[in-house]
N, C-alpha and C. Protein backbone atom coordinates (compact mmCIF):
# COMPACT_ATOMS: atom_id res chain seq x y z
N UNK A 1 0.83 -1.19 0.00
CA UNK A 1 0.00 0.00 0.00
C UNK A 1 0.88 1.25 0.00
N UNK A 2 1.41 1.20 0.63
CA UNK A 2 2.78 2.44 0.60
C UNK A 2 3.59 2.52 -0.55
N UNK A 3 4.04 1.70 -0.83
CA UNK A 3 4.33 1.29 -2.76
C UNK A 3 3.42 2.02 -3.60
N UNK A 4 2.44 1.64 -3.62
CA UNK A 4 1.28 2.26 -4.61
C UNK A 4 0.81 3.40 -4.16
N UNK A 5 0.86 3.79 -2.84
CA UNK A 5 0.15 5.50 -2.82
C UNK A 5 1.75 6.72 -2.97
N UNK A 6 2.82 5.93 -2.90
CA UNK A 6 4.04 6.71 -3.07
C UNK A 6 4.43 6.84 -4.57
N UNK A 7 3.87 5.89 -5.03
CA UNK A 7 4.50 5.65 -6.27
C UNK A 7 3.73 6.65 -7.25
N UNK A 8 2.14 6.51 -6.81
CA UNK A 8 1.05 7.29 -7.67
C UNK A 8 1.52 8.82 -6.97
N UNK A 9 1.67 9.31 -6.08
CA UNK A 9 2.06 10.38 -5.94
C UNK A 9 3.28 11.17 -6.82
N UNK A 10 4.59 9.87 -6.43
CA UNK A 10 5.78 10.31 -7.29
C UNK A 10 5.42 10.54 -8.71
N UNK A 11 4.78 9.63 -9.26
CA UNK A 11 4.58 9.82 -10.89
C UNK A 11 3.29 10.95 -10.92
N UNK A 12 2.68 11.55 -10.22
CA UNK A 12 1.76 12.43 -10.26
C UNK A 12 2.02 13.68 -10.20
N UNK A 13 3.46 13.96 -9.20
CA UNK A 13 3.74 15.18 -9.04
C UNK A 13 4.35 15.71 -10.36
N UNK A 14 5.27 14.68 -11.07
CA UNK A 14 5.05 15.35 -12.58
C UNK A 14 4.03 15.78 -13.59
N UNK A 15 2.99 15.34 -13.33
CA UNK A 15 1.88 15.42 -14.00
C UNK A 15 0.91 16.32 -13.87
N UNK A 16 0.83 16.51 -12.43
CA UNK A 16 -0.09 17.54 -11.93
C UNK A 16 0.22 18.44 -11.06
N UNK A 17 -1.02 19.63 -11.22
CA UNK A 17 -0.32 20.59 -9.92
C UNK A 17 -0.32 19.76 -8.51
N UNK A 18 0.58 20.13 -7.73
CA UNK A 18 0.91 19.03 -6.21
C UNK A 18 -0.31 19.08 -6.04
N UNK A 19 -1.19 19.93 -5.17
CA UNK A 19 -2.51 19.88 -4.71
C UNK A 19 -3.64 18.80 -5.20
N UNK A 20 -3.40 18.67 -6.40
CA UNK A 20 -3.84 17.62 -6.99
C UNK A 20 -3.70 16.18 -7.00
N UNK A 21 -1.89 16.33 -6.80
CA UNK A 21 -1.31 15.03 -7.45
C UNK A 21 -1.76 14.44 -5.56
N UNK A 22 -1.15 15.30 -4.54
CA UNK A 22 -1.57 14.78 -3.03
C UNK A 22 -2.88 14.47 -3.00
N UNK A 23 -3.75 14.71 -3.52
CA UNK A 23 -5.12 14.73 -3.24
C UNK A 23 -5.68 12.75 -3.89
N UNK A 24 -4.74 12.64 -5.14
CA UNK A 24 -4.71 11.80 -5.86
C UNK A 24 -4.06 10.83 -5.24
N UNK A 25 -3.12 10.65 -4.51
CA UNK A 25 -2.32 10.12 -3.34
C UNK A 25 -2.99 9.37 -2.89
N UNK A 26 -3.67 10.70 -1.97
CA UNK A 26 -4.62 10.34 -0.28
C UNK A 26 -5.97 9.44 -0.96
N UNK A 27 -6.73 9.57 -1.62
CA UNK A 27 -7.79 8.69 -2.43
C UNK A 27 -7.34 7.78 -3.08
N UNK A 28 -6.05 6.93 -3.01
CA UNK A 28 -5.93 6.13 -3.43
C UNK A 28 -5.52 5.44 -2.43
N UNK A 29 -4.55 5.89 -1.40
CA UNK A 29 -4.76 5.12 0.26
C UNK A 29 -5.56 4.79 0.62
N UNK A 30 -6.79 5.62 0.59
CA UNK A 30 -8.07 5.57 1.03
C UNK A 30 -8.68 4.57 0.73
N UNK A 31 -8.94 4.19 -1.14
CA UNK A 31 -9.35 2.96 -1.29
C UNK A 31 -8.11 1.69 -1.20
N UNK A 32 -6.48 1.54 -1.01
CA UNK A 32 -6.56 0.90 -0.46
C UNK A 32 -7.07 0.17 0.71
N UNK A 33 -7.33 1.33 1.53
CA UNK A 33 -7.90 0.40 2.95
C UNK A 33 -9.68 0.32 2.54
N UNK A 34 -10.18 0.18 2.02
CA UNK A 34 -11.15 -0.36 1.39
C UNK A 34 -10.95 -1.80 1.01
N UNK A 35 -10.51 -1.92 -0.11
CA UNK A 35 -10.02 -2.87 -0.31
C UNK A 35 -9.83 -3.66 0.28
N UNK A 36 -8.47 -3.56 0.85
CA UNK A 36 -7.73 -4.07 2.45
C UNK A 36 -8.94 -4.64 3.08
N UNK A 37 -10.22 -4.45 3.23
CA UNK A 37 -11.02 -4.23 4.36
C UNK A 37 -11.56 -6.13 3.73
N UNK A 38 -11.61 -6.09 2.61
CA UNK A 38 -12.06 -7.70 2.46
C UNK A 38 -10.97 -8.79 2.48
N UNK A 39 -9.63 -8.59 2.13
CA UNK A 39 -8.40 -9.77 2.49
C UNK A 39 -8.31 -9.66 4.13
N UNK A 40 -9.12 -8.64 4.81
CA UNK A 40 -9.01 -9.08 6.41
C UNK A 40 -10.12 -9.86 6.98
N UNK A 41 -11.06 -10.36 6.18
CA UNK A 41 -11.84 -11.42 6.46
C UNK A 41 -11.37 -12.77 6.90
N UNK A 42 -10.52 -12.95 5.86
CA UNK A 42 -10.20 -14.05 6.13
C UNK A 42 -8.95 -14.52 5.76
N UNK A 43 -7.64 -14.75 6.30
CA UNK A 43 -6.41 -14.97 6.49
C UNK A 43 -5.74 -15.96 5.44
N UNK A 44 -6.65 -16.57 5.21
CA UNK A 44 -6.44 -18.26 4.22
C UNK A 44 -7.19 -18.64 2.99
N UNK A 45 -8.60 -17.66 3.21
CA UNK A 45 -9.89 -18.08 2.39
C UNK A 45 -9.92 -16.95 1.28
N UNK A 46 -10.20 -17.01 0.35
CA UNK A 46 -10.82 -16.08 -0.75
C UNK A 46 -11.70 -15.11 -0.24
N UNK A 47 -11.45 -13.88 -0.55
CA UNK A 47 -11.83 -12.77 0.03
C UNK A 47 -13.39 -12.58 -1.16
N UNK A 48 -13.21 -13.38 -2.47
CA UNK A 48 -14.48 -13.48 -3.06
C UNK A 48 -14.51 -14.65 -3.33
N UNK A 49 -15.28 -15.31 -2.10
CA UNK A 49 -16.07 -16.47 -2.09
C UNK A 49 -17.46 -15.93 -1.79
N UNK A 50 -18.27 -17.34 -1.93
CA UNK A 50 -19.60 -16.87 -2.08
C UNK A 50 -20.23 -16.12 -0.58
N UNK A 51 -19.59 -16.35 0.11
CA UNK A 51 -19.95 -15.37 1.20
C UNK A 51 -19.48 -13.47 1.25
N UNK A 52 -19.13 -13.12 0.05
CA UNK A 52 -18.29 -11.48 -0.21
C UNK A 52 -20.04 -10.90 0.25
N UNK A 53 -20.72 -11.03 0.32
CA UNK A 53 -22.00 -10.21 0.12
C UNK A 53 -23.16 -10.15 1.77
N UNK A 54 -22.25 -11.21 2.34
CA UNK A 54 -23.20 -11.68 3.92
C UNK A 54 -23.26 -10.89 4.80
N UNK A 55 -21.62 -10.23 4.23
CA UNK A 55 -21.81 -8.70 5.67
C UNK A 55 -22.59 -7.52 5.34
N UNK A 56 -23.13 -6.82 5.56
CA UNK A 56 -24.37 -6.29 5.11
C UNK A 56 -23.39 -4.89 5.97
N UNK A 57 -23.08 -5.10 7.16
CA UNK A 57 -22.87 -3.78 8.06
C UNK A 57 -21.03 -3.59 7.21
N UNK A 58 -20.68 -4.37 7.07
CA UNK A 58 -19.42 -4.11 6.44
C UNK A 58 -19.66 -3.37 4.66
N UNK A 59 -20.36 -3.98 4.21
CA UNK A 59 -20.46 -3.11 2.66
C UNK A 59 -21.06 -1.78 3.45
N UNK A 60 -22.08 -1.67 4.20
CA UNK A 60 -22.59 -0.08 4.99
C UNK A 60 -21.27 0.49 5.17
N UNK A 61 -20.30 0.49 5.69
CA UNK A 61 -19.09 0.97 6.11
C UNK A 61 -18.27 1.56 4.93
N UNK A 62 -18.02 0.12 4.21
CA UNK A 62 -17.49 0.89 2.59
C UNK A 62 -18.02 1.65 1.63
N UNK A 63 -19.54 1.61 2.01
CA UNK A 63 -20.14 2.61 1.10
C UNK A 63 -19.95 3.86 1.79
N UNK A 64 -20.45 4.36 3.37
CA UNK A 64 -20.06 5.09 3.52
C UNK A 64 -18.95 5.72 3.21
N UNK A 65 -17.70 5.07 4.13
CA UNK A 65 -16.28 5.45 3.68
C UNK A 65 -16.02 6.17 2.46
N UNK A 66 -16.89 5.61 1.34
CA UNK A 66 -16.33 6.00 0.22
C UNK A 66 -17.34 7.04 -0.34
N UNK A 67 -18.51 7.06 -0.07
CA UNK A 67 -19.55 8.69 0.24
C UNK A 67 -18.59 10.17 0.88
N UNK A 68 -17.99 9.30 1.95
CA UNK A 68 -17.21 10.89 2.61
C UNK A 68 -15.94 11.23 1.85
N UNK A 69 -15.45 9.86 1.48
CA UNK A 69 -13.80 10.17 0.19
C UNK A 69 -14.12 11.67 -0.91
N UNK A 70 -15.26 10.95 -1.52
CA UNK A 70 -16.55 11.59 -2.87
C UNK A 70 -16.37 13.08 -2.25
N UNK A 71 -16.64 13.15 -1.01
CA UNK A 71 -17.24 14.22 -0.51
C UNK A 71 -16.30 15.11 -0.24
N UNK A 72 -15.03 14.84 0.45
CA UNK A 72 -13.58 15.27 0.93
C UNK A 72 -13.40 15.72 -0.03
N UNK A 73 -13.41 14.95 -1.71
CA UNK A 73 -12.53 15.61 -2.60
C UNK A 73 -13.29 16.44 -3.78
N UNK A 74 -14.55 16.15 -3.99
CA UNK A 74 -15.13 16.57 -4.65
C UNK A 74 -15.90 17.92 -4.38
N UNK A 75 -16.53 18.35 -3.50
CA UNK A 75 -17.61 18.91 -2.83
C UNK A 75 -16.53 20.19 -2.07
N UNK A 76 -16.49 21.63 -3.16
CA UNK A 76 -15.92 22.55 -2.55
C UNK A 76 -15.57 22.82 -1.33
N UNK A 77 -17.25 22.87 -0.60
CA UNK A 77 -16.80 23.32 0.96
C UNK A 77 -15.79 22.34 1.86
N UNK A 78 -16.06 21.00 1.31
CA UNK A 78 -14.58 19.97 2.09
C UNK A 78 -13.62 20.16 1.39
N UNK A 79 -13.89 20.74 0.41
CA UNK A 79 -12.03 20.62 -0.19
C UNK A 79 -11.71 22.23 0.89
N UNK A 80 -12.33 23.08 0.96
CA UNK A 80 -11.36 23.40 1.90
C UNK A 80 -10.94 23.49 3.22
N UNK A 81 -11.84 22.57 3.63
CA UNK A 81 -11.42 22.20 5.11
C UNK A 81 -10.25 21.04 5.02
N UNK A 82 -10.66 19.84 4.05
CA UNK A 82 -9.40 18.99 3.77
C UNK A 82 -8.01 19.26 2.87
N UNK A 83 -8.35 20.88 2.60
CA UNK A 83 -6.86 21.00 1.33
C UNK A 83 -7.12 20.30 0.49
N UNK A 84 -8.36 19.77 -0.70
CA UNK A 84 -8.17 18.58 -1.76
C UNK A 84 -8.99 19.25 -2.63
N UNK A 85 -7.89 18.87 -3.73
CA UNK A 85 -9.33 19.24 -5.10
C UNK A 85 -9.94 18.30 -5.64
N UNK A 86 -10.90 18.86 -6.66
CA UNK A 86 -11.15 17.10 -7.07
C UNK A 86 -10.69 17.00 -8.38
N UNK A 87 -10.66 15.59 -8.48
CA UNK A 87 -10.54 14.44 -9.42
C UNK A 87 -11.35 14.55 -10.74
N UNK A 88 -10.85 13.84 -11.83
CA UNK A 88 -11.25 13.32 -12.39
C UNK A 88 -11.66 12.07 -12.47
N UNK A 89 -12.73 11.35 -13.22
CA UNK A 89 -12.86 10.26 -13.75
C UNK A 89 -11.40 9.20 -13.82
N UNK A 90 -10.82 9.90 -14.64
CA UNK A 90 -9.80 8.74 -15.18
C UNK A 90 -8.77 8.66 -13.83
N UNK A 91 -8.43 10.19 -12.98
CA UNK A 91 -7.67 9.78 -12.03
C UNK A 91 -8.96 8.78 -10.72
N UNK A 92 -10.07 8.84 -10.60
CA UNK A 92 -10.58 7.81 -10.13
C UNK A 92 -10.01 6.63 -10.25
N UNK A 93 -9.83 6.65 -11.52
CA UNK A 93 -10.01 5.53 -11.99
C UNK A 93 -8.71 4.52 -11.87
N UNK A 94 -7.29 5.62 -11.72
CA UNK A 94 -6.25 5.22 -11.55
C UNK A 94 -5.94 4.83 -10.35
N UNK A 95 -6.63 5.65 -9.21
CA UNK A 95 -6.99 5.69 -7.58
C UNK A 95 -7.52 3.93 -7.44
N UNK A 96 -7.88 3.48 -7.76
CA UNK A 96 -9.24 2.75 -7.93
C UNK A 96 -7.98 1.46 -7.89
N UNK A 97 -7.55 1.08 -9.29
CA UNK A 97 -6.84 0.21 -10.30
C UNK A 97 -5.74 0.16 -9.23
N UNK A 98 -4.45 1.33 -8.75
CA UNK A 98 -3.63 0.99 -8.24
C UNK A 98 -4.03 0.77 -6.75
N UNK A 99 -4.92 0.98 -6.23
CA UNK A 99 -5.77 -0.20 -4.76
C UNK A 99 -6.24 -1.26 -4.85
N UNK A 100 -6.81 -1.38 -5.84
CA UNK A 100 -7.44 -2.79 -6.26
C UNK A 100 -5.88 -3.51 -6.10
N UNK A 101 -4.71 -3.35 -6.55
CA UNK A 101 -3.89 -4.48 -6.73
C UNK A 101 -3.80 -5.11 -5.16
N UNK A 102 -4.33 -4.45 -4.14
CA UNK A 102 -3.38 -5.03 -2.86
C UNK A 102 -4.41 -6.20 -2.37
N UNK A 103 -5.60 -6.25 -3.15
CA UNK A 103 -6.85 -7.64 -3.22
C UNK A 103 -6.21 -8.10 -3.99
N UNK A 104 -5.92 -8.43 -5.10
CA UNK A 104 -5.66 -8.84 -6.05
C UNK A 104 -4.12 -9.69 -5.85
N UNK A 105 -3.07 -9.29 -5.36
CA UNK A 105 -1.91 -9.36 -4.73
C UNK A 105 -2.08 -10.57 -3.93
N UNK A 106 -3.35 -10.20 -2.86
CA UNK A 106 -3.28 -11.06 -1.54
C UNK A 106 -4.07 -12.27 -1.99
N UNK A 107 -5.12 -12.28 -2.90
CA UNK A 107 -5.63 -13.11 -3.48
C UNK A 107 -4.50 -14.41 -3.92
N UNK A 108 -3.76 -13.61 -4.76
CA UNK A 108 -2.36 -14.70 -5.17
C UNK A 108 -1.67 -15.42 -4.36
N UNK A 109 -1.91 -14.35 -3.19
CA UNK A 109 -0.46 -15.32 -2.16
C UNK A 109 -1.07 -15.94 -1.81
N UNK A 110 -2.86 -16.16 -1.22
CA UNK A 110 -3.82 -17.04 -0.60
C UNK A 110 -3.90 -18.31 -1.15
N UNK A 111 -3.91 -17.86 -2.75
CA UNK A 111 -4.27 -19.66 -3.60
C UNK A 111 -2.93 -20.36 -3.26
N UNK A 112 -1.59 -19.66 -3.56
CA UNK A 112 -0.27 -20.27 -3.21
C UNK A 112 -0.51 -20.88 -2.33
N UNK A 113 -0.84 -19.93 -0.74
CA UNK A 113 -0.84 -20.96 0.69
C UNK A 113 -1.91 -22.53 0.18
N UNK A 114 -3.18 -21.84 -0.26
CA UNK A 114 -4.12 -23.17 -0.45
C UNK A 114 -3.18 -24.39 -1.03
N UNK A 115 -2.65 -24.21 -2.44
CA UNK A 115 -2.00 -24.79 -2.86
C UNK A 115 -0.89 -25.76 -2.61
N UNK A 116 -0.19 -25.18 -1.74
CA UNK A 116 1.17 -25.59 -1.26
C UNK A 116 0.91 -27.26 0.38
């Protein structure tokens, strides 16, 4: 996770004004620990097995979570209480893609353990 929100920052600050590229950073930490939030189910098991959908108060949490992210970065009056501007689509989208890997990651090492 620190890999990927340093990395999207480093390659961002060339790209964008800082305010931006940090903002682009922090929303992508953010949905790592989203993410994060389903390989902590379960230590050994597939984080999408047919049970991904049973916690009802846990998707409430990530939807929220990710209502106030929306809100932090998008929604003037929080951008200036949080310092953030907003986003685009595609940097969503990059936010999104480089968090998704740390499911995706842990997924791999899980089938290995199954496997082995």
């Amino acid at each position: 996770m620190v890999v990927g929100t340093l990395g999207v920052l480093h390659w961002q600050l060339g790209e964008l004004p800082r305010g931006q590229a940090l903002t682009l950073a922090f929303t992508t930490f953010v949905l790592f620990q989203l993410f994060n939030a389903f390989n902590a189910r379960s230590g050994t098991g597939s984080a999408l097995s047919r049970y991904l959908f049973t916690n009802v108060r846990l998707w409430g949490a990530l939807a929220t979570v990710l209502v106030l992210q929306v809100i932090a970065v998008q929604w003037p009056p929080a951008q200036a209480v949080f310092g953030t501007t907003g986003l685009g689509a595609g940097q969503w989208g990059l936010a999104a893609a480089v968090a998704a890997s740390v499911l995706v990651l842990e997924e791999l090492r899980k089938r290995g353990w199954r496997s082995s």
